[in-house]
N, C-alpha and C. Protein backbone atom coordinates (compact mmCIF):
# COMPACT_ATOMS: atom_id res chain seq x y z
N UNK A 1 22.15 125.08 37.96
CA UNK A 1 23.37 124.33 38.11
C UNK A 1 24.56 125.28 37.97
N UNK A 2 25.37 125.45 38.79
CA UNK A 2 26.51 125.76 39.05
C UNK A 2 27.98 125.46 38.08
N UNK A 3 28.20 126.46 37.17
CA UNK A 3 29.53 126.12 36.37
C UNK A 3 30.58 126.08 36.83
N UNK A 4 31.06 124.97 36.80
CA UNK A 4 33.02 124.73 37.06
C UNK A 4 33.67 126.11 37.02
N UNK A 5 34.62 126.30 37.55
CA UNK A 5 35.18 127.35 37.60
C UNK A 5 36.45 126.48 36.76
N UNK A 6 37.07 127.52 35.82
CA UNK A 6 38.59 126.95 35.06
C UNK A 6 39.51 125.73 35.50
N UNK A 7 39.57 126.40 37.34
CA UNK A 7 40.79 125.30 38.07
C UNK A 7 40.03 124.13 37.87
N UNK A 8 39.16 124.18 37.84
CA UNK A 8 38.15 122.97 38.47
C UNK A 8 38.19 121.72 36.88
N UNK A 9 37.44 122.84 35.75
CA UNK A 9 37.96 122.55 34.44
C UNK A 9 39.31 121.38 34.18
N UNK A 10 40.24 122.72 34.43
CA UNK A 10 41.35 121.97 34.31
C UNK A 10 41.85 120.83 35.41
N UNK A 11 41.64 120.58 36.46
CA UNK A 11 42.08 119.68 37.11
C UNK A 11 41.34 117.93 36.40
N UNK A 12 39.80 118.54 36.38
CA UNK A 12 39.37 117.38 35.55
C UNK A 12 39.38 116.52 34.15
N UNK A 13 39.95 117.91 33.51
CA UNK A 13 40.76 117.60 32.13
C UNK A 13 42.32 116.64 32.30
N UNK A 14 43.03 117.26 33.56
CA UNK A 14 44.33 116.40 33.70
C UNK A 14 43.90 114.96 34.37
N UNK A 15 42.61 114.85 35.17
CA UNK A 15 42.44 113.61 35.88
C UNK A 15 42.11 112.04 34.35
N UNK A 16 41.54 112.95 33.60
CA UNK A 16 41.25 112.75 32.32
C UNK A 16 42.40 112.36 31.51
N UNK A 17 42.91 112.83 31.35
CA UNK A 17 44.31 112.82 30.67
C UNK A 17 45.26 111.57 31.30
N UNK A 18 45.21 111.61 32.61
CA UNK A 18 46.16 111.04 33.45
C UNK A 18 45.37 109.20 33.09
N UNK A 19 44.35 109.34 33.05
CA UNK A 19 43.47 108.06 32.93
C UNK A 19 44.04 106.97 31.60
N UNK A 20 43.71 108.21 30.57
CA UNK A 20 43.82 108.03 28.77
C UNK A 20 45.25 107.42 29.19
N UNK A 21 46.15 107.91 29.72
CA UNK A 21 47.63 107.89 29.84
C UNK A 21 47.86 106.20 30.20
N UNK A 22 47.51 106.22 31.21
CA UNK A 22 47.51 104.89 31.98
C UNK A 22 46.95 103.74 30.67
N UNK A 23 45.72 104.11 30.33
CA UNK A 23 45.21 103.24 29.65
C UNK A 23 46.23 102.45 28.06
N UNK A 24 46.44 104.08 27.97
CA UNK A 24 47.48 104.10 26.84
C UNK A 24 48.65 103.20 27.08
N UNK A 25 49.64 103.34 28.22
CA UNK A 25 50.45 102.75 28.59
C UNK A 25 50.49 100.73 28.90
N UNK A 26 49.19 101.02 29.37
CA UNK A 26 48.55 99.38 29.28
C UNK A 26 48.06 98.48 28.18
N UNK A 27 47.60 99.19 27.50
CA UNK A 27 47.78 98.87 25.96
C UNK A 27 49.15 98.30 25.23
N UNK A 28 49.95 99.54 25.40
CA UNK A 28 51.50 99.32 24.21
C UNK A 28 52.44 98.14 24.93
N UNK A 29 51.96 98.01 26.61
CA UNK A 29 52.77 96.75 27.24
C UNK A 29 51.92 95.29 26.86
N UNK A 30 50.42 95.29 26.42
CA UNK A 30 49.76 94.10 26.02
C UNK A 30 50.23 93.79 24.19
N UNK A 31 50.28 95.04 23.89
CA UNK A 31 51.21 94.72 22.28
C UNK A 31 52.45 94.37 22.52
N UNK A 32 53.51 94.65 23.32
CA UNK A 32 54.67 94.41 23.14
C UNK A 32 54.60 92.73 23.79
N UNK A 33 54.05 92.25 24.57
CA UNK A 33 53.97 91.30 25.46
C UNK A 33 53.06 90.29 24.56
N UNK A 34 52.10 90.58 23.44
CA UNK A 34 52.00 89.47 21.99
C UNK A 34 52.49 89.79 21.19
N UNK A 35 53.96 90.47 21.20
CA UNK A 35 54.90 90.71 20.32
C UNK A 35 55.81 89.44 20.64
N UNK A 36 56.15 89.58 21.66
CA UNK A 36 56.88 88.25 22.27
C UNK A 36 56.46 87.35 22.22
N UNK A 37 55.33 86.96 22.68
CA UNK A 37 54.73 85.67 22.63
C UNK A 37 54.69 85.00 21.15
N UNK A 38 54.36 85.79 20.18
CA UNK A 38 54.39 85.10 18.77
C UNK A 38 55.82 85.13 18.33
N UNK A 39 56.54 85.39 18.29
CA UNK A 39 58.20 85.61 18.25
C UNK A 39 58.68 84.07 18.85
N UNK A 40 58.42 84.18 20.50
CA UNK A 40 58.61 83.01 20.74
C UNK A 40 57.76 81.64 20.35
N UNK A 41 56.41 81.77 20.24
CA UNK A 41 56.12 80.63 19.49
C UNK A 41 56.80 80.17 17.77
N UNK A 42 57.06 81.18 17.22
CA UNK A 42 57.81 81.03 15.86
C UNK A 42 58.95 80.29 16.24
N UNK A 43 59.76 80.52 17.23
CA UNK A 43 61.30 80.05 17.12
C UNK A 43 61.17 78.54 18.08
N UNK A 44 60.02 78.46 18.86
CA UNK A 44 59.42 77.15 19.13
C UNK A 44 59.33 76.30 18.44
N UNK A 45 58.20 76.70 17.29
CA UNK A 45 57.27 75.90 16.26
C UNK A 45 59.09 75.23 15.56
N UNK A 46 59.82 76.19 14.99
CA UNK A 46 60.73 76.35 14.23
C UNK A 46 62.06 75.00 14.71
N UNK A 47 62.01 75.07 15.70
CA UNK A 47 62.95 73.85 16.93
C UNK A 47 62.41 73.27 17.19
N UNK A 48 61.17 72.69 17.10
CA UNK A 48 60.30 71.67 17.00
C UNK A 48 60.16 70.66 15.75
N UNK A 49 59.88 71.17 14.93
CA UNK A 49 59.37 71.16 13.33
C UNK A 49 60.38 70.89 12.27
N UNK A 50 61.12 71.52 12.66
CA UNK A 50 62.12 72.20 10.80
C UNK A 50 63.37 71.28 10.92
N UNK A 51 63.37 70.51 9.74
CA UNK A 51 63.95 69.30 9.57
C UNK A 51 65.23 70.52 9.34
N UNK A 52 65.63 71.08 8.78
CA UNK A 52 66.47 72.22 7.96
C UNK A 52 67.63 72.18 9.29
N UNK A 53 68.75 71.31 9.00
CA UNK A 53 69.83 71.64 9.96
C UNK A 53 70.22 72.81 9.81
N UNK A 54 70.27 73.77 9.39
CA UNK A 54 70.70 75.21 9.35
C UNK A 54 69.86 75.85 9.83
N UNK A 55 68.83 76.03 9.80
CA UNK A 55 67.47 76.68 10.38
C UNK A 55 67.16 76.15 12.09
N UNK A 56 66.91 74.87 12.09
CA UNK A 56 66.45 74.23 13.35
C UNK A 56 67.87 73.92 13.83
N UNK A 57 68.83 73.35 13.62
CA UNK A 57 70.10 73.31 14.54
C UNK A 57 71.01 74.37 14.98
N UNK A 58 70.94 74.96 14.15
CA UNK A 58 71.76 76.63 13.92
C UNK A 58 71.00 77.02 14.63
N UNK A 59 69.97 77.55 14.83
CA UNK A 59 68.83 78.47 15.80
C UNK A 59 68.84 77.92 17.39
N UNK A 60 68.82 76.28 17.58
CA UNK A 60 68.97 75.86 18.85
C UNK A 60 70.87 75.63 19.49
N UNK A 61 71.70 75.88 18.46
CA UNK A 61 72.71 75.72 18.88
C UNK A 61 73.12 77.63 19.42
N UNK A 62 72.89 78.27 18.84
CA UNK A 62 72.64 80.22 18.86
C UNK A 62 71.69 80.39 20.59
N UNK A 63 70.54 79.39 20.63
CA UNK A 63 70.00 79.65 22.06
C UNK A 63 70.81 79.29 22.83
N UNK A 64 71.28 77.96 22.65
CA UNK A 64 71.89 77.56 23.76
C UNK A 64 73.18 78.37 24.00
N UNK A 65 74.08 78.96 23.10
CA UNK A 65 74.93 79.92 23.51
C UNK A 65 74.40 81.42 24.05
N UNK A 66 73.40 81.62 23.73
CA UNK A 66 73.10 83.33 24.58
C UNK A 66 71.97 83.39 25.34
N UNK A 67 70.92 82.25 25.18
CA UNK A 67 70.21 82.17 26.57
C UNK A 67 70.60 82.02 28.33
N UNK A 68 72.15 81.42 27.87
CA UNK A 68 72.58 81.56 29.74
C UNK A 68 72.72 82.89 30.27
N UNK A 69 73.16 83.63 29.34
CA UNK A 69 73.56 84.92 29.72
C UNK A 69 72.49 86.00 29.48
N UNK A 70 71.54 85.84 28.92
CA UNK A 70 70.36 86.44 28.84
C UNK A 70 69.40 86.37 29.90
N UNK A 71 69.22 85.20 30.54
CA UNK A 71 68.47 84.70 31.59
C UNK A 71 69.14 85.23 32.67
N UNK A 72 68.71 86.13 33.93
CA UNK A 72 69.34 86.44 34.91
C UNK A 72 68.49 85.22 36.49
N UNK A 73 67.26 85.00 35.97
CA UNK A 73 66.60 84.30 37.21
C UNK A 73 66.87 82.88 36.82
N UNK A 74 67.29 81.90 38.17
CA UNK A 74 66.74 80.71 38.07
C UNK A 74 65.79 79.81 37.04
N UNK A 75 64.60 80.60 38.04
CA UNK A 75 63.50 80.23 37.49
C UNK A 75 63.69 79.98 36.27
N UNK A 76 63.75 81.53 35.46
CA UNK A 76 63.88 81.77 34.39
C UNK A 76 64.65 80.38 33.41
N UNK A 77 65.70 80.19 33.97
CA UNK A 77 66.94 79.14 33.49
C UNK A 77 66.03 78.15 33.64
N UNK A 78 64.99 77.91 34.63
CA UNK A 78 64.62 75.85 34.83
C UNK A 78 63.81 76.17 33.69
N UNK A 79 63.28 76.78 33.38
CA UNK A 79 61.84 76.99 32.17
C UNK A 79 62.87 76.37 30.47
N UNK A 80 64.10 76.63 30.71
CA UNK A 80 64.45 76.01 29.38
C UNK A 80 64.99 75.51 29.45
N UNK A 81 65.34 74.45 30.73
CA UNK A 81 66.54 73.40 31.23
C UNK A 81 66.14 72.08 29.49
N UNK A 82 65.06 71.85 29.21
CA UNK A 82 65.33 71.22 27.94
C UNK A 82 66.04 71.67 26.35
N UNK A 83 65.89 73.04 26.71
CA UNK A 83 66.29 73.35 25.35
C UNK A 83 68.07 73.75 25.45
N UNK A 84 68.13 74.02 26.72
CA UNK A 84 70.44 74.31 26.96
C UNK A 84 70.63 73.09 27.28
N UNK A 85 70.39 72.03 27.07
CA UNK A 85 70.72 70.71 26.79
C UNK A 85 71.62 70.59 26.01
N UNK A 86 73.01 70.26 25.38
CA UNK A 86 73.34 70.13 24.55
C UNK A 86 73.12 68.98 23.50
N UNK A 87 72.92 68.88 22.10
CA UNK A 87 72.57 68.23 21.54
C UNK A 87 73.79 67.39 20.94
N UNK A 88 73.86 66.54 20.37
CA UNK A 88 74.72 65.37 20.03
C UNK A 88 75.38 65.86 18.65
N UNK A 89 74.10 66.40 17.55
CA UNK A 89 74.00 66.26 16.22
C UNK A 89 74.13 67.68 16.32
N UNK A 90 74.43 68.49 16.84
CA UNK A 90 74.60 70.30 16.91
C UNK A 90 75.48 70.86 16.28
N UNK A 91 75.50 71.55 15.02
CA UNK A 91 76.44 72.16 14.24
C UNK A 91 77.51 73.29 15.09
N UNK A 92 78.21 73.10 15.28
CA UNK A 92 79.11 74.03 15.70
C UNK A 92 78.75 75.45 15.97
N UNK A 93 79.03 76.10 16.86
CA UNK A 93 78.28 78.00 16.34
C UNK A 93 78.86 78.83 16.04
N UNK A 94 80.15 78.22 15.36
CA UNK A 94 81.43 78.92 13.80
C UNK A 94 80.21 78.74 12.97
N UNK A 95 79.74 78.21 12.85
CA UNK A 95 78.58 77.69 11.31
C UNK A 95 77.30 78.48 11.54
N UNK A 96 76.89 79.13 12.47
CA UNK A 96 75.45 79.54 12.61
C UNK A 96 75.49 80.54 11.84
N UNK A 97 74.20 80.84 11.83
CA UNK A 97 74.26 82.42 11.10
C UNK A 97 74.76 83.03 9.46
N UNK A 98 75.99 81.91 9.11
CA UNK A 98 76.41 82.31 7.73
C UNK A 98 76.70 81.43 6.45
N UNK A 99 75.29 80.59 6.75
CA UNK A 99 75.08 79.90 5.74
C UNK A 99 75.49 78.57 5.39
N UNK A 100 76.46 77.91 6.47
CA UNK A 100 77.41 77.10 5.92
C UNK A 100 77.14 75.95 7.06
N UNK A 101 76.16 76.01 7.86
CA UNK A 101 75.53 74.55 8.40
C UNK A 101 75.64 73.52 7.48
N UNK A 102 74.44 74.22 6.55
CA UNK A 102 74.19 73.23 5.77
C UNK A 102 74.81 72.57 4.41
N UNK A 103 76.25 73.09 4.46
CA UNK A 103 76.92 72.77 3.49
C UNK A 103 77.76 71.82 4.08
């Protein structure tokens, strides 16, 4: 049997490399992508659930101010046409964030 010559070596070491790479890269986008997903189920569960007008009103009154401008697609926008709803009982969003919803 016939030994690789170096180039040969090395080209199959980078085809190698180039593989690991890819793989690598496909990986840290499936972590970042159930990074999100549990993030957004938390702030779901959370606007669903949480009687806590400071917590659950404050948090959906905060979406509804920076999700329009966050969202650049349509689409994107019909997927939360229930939640930029404005709500009736919605604390102001002078009050979000610093404690004083719920006072």
């Amino acid at each position: 049997m016939a030994r690789k010559t170096i180039g040969e070596r090395l080209a199959q070491l980078e085809a190698q490399r180039k593989t690991l790479q890819i793989r690598l890269s496909k990986q840290e986008r499936a972590i970042d992508t159930r990074r999100k997903v549990l993030i957004g189920a938390l702030v779901l569960h959370r606007l669903e659930n949480d009687r806590d007008v400071h917590i659950g009103g404050g948090l959906a009154a905060w979406l509804r101010s920076e999700l329009p401008r966050f969202l650049t697609r349509d689409g994107d926008r019909d997927l939360f046409d229930d939640l930029l709803k404005p709500q009736a009982n919605e604390p102001s969003l002078g009050n979000v964030g610093n404690g004083s919803a719920s006072s």
